[in-house]
N, C-alpha and C. Protein backbone atom coordinates (compact mmCIF):
# COMPACT_ATOMS: atom_id res chain seq x y z
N UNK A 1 22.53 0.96 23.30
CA UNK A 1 21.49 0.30 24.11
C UNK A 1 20.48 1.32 24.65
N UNK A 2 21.20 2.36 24.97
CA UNK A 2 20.05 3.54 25.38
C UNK A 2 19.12 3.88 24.65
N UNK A 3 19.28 3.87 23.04
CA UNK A 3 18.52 4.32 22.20
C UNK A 3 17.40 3.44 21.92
N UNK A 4 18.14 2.07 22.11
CA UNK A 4 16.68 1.21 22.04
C UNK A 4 15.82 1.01 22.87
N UNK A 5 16.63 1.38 24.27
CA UNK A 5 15.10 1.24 25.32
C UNK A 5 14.40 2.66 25.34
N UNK A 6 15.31 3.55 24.75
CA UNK A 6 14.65 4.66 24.70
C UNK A 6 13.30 4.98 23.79
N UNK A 7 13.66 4.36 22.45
CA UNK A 7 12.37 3.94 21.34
C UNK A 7 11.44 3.04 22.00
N UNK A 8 12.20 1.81 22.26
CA UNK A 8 11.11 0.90 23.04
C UNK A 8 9.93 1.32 23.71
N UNK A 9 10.52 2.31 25.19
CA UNK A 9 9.39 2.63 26.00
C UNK A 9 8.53 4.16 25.37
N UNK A 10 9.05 4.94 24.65
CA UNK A 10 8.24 5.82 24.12
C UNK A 10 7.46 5.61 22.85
N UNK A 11 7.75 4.57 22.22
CA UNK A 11 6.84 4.00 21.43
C UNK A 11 5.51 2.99 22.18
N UNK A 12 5.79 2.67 23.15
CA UNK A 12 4.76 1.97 23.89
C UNK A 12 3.71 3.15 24.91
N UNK A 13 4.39 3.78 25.37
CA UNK A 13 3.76 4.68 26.31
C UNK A 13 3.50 6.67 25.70
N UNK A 14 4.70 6.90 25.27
CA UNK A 14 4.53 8.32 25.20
C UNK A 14 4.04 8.51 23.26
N UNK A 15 4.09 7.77 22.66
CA UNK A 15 3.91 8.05 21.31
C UNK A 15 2.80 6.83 21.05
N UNK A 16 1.94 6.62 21.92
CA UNK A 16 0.98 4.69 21.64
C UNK A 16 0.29 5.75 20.58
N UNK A 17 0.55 4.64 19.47
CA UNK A 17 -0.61 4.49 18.20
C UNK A 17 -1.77 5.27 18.68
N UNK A 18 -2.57 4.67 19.69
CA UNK A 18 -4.27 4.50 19.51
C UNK A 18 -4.38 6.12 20.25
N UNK A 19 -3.47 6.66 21.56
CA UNK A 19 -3.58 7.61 22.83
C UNK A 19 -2.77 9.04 22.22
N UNK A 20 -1.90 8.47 21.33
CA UNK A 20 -1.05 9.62 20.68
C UNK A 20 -1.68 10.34 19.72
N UNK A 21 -1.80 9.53 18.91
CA UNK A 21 -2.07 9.74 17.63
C UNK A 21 -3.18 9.29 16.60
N UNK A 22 -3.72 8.47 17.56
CA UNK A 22 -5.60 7.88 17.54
C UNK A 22 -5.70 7.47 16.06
N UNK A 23 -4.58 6.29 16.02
CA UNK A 23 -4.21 5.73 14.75
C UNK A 23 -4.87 4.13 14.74
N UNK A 24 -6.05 3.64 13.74
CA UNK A 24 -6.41 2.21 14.25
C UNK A 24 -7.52 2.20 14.86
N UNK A 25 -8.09 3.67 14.61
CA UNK A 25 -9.47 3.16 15.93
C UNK A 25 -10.60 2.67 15.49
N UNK A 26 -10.50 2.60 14.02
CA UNK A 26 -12.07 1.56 13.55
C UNK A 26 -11.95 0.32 14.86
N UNK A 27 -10.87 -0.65 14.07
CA UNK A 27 -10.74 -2.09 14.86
C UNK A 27 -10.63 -1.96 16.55
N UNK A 28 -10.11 -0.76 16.67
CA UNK A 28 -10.13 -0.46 18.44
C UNK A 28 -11.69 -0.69 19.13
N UNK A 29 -12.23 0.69 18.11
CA UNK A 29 -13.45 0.42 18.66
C UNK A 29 -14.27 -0.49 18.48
N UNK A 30 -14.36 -1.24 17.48
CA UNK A 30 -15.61 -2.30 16.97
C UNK A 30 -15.17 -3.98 17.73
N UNK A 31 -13.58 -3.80 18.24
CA UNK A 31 -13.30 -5.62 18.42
C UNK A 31 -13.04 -5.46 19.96
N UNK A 32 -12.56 -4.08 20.58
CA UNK A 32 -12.52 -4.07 22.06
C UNK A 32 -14.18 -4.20 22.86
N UNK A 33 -14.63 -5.19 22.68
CA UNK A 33 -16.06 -6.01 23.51
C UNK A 33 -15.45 -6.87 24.01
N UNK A 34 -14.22 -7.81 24.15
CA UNK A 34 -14.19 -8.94 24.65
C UNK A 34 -12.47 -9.14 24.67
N UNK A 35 -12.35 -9.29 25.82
CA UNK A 35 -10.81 -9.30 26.34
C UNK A 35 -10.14 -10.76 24.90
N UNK A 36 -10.39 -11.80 24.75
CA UNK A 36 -9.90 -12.58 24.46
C UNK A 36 -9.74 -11.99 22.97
N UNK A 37 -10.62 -11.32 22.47
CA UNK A 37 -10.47 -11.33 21.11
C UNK A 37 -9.72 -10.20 20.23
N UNK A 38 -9.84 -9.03 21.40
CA UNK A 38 -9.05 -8.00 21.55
C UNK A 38 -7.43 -8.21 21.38
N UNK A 39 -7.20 -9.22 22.73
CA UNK A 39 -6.12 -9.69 22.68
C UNK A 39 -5.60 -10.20 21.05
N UNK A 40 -6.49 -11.03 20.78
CA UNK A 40 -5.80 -12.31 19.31
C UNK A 40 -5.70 -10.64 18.23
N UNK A 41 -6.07 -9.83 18.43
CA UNK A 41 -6.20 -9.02 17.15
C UNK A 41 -4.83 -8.09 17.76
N UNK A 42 -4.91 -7.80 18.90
CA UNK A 42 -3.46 -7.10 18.94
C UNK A 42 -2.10 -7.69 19.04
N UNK A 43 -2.07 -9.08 19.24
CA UNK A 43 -1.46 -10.24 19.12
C UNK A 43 -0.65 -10.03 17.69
N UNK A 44 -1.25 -9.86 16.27
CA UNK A 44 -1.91 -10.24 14.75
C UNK A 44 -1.51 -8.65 14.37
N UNK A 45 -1.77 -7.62 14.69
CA UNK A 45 -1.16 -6.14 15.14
C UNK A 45 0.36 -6.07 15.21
N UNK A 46 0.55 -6.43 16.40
CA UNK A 46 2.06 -6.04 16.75
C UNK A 46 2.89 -7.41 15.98
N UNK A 47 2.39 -8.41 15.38
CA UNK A 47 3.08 -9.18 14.45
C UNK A 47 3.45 -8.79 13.02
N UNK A 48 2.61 -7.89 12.56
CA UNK A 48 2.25 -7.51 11.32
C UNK A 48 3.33 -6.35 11.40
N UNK A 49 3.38 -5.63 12.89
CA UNK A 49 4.00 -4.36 12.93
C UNK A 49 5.24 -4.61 12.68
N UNK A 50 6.22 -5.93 13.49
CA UNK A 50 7.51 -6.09 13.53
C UNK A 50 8.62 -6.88 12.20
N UNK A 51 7.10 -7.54 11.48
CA UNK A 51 7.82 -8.19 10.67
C UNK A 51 7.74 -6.91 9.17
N UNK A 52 6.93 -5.96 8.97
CA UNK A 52 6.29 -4.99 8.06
C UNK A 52 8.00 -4.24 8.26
N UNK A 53 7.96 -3.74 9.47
CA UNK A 53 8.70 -2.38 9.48
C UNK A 53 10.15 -2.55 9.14
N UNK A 54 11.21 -3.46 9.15
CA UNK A 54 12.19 -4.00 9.20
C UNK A 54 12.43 -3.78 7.44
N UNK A 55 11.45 -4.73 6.96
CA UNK A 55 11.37 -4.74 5.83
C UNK A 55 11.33 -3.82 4.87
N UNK A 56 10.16 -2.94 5.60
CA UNK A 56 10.25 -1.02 4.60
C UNK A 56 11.12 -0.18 4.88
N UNK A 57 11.72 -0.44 6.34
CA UNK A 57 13.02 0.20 6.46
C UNK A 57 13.77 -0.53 5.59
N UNK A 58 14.49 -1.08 5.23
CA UNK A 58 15.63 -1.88 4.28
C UNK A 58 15.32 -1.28 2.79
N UNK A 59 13.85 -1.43 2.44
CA UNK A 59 13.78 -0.81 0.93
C UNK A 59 13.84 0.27 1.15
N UNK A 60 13.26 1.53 2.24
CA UNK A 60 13.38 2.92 2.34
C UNK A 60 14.85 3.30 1.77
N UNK A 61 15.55 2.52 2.67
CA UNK A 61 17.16 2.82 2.61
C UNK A 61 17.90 2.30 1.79
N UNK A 62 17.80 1.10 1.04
CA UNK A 62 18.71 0.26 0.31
C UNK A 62 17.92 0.78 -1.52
N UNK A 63 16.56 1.45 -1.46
CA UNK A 63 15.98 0.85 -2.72
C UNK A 63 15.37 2.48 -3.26
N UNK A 64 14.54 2.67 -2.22
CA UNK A 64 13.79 3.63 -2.61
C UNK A 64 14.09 5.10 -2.29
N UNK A 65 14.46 5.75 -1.34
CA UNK A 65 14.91 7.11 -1.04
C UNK A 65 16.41 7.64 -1.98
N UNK A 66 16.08 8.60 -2.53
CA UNK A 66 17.55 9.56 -2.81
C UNK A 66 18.98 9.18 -2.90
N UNK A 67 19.50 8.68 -3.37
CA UNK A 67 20.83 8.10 -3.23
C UNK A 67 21.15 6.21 -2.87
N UNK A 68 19.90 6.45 -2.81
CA UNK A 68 19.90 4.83 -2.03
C UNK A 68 20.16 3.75 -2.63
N UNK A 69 20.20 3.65 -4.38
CA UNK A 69 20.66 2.69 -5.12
C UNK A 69 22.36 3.40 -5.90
N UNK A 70 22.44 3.87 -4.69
CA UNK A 70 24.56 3.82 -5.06
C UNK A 70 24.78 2.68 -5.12
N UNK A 71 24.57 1.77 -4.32
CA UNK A 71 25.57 0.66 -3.62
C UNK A 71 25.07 0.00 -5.33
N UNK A 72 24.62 0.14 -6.29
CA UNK A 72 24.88 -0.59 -7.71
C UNK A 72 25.91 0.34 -8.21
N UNK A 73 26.04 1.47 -8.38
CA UNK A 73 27.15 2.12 -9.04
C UNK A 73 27.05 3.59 -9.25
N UNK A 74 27.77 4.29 -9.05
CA UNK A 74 27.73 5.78 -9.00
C UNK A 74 26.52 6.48 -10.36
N UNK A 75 26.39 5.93 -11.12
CA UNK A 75 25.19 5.94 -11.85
C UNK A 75 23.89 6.37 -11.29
N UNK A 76 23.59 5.22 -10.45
CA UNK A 76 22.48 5.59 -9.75
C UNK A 76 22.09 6.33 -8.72
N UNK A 77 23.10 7.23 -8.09
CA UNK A 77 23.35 7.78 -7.12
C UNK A 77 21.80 8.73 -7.19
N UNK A 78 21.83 9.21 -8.17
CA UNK A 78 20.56 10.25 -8.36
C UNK A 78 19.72 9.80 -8.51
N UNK A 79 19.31 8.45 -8.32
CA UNK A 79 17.67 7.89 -8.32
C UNK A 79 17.09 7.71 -7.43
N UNK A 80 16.16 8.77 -7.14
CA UNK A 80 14.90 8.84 -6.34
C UNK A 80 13.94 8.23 -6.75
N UNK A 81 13.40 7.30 -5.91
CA UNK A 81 12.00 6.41 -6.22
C UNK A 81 11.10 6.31 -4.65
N UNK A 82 11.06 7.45 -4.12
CA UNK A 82 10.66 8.00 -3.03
C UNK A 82 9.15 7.47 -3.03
N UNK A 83 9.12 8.33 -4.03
CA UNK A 83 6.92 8.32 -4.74
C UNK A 83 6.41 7.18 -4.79
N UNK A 84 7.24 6.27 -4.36
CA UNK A 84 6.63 4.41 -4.82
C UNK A 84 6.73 4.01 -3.32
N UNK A 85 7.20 4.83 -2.67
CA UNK A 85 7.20 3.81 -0.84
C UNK A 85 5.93 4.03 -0.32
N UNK A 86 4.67 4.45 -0.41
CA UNK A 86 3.50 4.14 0.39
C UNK A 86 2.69 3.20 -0.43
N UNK A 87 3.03 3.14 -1.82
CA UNK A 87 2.67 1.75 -2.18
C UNK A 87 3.11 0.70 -2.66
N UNK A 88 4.43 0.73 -2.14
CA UNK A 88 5.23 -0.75 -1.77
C UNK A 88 5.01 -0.95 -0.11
N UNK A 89 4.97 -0.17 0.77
CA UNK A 89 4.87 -0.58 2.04
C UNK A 89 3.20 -0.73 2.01
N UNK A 90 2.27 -0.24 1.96
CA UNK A 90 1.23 -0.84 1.58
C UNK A 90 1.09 -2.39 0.94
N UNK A 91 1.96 -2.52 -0.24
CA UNK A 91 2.00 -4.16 -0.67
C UNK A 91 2.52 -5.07 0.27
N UNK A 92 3.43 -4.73 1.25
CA UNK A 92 4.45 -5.42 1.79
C UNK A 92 3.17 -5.38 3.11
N UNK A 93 2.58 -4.98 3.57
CA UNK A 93 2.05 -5.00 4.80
C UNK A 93 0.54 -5.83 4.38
N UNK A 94 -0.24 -5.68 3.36
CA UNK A 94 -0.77 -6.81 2.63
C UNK A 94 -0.94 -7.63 2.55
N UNK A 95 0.55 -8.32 2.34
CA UNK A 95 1.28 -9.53 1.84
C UNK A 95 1.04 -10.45 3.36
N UNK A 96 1.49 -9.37 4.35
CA UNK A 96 1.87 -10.12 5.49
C UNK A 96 0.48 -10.28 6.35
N UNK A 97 -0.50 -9.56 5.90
CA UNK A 97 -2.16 -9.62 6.55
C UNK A 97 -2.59 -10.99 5.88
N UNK A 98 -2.40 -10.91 5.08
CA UNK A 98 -2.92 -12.29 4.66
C UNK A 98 -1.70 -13.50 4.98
N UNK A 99 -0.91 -13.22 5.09
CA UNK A 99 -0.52 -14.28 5.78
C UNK A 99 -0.77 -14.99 7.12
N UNK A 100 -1.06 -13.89 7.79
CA UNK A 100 -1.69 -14.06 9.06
C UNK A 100 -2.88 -14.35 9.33
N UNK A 101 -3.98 -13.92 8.16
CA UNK A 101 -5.36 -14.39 8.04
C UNK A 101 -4.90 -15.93 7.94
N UNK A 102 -4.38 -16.44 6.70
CA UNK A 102 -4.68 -17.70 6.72
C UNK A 102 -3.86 -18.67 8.01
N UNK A 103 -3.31 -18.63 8.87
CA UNK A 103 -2.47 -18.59 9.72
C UNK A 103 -3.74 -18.82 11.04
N UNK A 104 -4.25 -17.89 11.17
CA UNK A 104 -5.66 -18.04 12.10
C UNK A 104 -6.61 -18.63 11.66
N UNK A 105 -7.03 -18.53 10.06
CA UNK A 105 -7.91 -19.25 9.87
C UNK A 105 -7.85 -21.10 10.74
N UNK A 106 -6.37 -21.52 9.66
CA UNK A 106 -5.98 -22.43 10.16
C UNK A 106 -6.09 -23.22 11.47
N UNK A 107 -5.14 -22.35 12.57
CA UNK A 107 -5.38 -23.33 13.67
C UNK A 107 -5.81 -22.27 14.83
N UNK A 108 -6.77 -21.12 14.30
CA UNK A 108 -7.64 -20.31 15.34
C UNK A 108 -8.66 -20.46 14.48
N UNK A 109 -9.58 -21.40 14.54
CA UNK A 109 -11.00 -21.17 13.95
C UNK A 109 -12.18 -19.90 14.67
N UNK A 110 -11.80 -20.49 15.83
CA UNK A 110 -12.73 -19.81 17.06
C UNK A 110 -12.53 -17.93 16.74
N UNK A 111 -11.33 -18.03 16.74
CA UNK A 111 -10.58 -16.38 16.61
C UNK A 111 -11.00 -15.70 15.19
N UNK A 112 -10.78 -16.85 13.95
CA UNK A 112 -11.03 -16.22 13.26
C UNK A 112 -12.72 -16.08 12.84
N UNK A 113 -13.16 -16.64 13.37
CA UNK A 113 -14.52 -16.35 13.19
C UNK A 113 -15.21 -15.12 13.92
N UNK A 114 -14.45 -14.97 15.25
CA UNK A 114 -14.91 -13.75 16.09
C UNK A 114 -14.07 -12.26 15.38
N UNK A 115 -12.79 -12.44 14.82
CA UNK A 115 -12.68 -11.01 14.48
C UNK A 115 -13.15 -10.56 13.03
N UNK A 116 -14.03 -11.57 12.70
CA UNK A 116 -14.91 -11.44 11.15
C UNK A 116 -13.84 -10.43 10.22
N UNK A 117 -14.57 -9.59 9.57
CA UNK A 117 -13.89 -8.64 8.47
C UNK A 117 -12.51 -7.82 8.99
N UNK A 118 -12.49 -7.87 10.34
CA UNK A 118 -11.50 -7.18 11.00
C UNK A 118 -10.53 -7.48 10.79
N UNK A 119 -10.18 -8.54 10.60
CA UNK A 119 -8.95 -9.45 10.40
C UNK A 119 -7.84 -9.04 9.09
N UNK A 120 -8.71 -9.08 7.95
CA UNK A 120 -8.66 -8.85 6.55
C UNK A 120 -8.50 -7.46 6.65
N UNK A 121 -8.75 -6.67 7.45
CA UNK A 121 -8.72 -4.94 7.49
C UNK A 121 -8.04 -4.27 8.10
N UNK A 122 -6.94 -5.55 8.39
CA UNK A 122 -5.63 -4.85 9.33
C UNK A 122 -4.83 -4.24 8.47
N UNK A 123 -4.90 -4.89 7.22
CA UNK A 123 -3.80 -4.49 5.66
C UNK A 123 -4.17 -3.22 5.55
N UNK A 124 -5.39 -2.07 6.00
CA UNK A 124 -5.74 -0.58 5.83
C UNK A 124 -5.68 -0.30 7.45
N UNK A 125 -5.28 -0.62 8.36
CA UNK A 125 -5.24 -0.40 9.71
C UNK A 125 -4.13 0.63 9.35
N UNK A 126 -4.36 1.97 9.74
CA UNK A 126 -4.11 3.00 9.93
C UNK A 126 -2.65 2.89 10.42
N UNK A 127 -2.73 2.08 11.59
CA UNK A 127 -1.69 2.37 12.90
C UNK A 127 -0.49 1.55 12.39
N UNK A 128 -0.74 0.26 11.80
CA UNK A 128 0.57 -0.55 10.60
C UNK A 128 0.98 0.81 10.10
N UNK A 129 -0.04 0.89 8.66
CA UNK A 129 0.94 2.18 7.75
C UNK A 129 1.61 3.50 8.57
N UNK A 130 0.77 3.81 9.09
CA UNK A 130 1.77 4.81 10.41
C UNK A 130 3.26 4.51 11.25
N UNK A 131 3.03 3.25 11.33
CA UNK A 131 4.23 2.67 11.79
C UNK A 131 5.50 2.66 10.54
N UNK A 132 5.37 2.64 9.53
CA UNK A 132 5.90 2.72 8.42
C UNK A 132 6.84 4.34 8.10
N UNK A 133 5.44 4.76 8.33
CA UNK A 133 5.37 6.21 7.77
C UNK A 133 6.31 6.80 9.05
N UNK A 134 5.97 6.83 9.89
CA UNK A 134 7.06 7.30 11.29
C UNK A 134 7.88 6.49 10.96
N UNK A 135 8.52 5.62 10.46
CA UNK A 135 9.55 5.27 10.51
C UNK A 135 10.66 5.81 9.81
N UNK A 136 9.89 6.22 8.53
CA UNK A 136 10.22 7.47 7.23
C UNK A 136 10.59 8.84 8.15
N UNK A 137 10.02 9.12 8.95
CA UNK A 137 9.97 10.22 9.02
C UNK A 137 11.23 10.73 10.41
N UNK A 138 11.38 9.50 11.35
CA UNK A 138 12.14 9.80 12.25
C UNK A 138 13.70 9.14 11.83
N UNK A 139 13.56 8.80 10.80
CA UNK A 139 15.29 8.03 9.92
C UNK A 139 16.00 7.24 10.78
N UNK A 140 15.48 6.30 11.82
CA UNK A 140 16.39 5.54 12.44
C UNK A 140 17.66 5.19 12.01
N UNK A 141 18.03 5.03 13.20
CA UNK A 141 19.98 4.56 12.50
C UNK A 141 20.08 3.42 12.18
N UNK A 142 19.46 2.16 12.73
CA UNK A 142 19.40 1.76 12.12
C UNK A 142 18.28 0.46 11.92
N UNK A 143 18.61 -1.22 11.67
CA UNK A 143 16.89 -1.75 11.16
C UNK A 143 16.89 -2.25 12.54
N UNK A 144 17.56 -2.33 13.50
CA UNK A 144 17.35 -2.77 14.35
C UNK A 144 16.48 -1.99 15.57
N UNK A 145 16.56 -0.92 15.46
CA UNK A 145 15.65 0.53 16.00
C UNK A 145 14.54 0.33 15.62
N UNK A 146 14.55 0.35 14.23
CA UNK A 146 13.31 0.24 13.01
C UNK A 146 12.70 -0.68 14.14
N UNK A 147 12.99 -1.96 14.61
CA UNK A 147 12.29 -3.18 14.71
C UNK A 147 12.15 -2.98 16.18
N UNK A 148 12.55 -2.56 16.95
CA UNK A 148 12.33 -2.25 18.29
C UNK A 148 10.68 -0.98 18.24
N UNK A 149 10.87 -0.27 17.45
CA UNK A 149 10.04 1.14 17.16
C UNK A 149 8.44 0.10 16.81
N UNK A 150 8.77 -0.92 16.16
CA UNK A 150 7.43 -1.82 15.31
C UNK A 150 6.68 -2.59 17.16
N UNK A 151 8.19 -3.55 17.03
CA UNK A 151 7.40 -3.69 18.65
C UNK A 151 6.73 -3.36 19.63
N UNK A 152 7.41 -2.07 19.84
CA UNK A 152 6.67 -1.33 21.06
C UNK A 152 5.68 -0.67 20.74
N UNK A 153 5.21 -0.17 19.01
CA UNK A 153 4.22 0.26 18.95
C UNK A 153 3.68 -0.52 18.67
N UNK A 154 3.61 -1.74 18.82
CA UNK A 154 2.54 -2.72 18.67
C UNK A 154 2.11 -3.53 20.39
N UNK A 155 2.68 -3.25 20.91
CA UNK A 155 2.67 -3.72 22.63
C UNK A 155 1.93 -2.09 23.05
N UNK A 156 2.38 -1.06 22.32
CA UNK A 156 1.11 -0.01 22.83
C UNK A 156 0.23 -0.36 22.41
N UNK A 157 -0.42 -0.84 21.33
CA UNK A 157 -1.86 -1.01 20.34
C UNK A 157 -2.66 -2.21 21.90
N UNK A 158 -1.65 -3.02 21.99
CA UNK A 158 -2.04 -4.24 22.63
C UNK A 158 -2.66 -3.17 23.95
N UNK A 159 -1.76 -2.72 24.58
CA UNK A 159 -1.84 -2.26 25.71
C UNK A 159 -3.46 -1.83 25.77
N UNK A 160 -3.82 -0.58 24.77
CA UNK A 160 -4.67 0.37 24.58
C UNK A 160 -6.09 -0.98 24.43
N UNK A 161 -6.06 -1.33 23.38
CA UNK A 161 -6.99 -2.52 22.68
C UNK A 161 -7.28 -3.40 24.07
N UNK A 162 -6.77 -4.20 24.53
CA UNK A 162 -7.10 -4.63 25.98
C UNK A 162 -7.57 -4.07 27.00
N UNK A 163 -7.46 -2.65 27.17
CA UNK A 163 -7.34 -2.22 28.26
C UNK A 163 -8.85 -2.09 28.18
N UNK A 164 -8.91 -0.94 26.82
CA UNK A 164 -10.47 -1.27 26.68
C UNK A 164 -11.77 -2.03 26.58
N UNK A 165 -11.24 -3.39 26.13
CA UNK A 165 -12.03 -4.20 25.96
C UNK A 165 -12.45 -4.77 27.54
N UNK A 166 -11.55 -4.75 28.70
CA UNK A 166 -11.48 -5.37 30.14
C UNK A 166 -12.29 -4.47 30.64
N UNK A 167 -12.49 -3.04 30.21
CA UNK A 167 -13.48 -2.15 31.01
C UNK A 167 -14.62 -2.53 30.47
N UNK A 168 -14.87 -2.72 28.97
CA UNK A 168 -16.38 -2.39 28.50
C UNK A 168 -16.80 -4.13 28.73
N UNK A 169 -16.03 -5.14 29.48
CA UNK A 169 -16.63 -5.93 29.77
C UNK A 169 -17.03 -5.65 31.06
N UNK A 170 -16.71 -4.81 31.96
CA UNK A 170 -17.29 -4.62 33.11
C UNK A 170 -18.14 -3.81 33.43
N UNK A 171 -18.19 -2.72 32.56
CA UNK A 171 -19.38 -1.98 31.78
C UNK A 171 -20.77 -2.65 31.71
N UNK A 172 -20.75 -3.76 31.10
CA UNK A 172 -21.73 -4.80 30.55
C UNK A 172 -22.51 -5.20 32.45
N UNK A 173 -22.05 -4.73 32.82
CA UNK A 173 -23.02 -5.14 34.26
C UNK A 173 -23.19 -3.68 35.40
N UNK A 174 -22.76 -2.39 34.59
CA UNK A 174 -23.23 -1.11 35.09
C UNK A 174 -24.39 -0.66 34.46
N UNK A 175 -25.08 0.37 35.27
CA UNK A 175 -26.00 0.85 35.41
C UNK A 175 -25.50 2.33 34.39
N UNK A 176 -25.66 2.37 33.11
CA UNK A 176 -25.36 3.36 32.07
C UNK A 176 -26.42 3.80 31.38
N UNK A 177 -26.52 5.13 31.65
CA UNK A 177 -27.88 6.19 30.43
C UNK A 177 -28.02 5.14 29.43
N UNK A 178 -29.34 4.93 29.09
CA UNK A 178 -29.16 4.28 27.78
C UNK A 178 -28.57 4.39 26.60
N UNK A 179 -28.48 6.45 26.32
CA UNK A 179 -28.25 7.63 24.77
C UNK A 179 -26.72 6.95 25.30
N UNK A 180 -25.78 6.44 26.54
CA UNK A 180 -24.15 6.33 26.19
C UNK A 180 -23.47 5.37 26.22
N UNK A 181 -24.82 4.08 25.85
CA UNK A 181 -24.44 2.79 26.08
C UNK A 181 -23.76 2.64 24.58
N UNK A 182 -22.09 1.52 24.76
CA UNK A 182 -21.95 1.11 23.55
C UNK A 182 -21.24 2.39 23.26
N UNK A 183 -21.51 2.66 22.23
CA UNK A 183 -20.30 3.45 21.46
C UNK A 183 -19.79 5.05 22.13
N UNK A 184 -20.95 5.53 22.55
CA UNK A 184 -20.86 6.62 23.24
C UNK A 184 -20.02 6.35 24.36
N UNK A 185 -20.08 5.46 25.24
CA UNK A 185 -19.26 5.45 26.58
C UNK A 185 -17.69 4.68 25.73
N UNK A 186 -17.85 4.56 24.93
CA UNK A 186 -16.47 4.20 24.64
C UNK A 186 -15.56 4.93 24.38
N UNK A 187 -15.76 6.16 23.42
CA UNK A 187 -15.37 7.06 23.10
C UNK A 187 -15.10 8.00 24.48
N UNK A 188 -16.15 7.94 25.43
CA UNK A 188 -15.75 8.77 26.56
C UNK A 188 -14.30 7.92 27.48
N UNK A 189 -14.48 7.11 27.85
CA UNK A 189 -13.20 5.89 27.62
C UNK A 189 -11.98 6.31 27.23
N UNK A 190 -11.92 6.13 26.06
CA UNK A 190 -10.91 6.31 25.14
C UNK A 190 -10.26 7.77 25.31
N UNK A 191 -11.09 9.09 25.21
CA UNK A 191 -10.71 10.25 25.89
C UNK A 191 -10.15 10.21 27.10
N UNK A 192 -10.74 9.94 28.15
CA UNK A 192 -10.40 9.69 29.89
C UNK A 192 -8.88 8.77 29.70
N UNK A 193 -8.13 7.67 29.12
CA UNK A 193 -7.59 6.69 28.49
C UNK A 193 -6.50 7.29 27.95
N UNK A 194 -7.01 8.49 27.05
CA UNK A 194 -5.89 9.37 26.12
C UNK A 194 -5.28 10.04 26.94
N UNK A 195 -5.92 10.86 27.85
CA UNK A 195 -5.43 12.08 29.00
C UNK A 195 -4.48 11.13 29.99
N UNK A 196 -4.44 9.96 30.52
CA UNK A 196 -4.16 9.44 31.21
C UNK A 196 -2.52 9.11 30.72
N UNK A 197 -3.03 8.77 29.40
CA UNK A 197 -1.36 8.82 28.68
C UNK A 197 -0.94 10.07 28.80
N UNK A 198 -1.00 10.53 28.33
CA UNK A 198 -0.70 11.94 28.08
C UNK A 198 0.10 12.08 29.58
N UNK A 199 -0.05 11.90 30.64
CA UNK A 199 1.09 11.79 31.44
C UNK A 199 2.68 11.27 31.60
N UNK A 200 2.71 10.22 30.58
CA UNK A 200 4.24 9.74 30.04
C UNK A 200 4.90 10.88 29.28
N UNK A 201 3.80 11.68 28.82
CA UNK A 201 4.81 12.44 27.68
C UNK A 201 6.11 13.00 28.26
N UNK A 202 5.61 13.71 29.81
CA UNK A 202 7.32 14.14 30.58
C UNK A 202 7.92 13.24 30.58
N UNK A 203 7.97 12.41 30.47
CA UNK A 203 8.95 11.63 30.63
C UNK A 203 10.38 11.26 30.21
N UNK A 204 11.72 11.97 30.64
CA UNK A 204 12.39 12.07 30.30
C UNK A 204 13.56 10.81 29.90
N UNK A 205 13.55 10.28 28.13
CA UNK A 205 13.91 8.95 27.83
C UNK A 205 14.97 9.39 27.07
């Protein structure tokens, strides 16, 4: 149990996608204008994250890494098919963007009309395949970690993605240089935002 609240909260706070590792920031920056829509996209994010990662963990381990197709017969013990997991987890994360596009299309018209191309461009969203790729890389014990690790880095994305969008709506009625309106003050944001995290990192989990 320790280990999972331990992934949990350092995947949300001390390792966030967007503050850590500034993974995702096309859609960060271009859809954080408006709290509601921000929200539906990190909503669509951390859905993509929990149902993706479970899944590439299972083939990492059952299919594709070094030894991993024993469980057919000592035969296969030596088959590495390593070189094929960023584009099977790429397919698999794909698969599930468009599922979710048509999903909003459906019964979020409003939503899907406001996060236009964004939506469709979660399948190259940086901070998904990263979620993947750290998942490779830190070997959880097991898929249930995996799926705790997807969550919380998707409740950081949320966190980050909202947070910003609630300022630069209040932005919208300050008195700002013209040269740092818009993208410039966002980026200053997002820095001020990063450092601020950057205080969880002590944090002993």
């Amino acid at each position: 149990m320790g280990e999972v609240l331990s992934t949990f909260v350092r995947s949300i706070f001390v390792e966030n996608m967007i503050f850590a590792y500034y993974l995702g920031m096309c859609s960060y920056l271009a859809v954080s204008k408006n709290v509601k829509t921000a929200l539906g996209l990190g909503i669509a994010v951390t859905f993509i994250l929990v149902c993706t990662l479970p899944i590439n963990y299972m083939l990492e381990n059952y299919v594709l890494k070094e030894g991993a197709l024993s469980w057919l017969g000592p035969e296969y013990a030596e088959v590495n098919l390593s070189f094929l997991s960023l584009i099977i987890f790429i397919a698999i994360i794909a698969s599930f963007v468009q599922l979710v596009e048509m999903v909003i299309e459906k019964f979020a018209p409003a939503l899907y009309s406001s996060l236009g191309i964004f939506l469709p461009l979660i399948a190259v969203n940086c901070a998904i395949l990263g979620g993947s790729l750290f998942m490779q890389q830190k070997a959880f014990a097991n898929v249930g970690i995996a799926t705790v690790y997807g969550l919380g880095s998707g409740i950081g994305w949320i966190l980050a993605i909202v947070g910003m969008a609630a300022i630069r709506e209040k932005l919208a009625y300050s008195d700002i240089p013209k040269p740092l309106k818009g993208l410039g003050m966002a980026f200053i944001i997002t820095g001020l935002m990063g450092i601020g995290f950057m205080c969880f990192s002590g944090l002993s989990i």
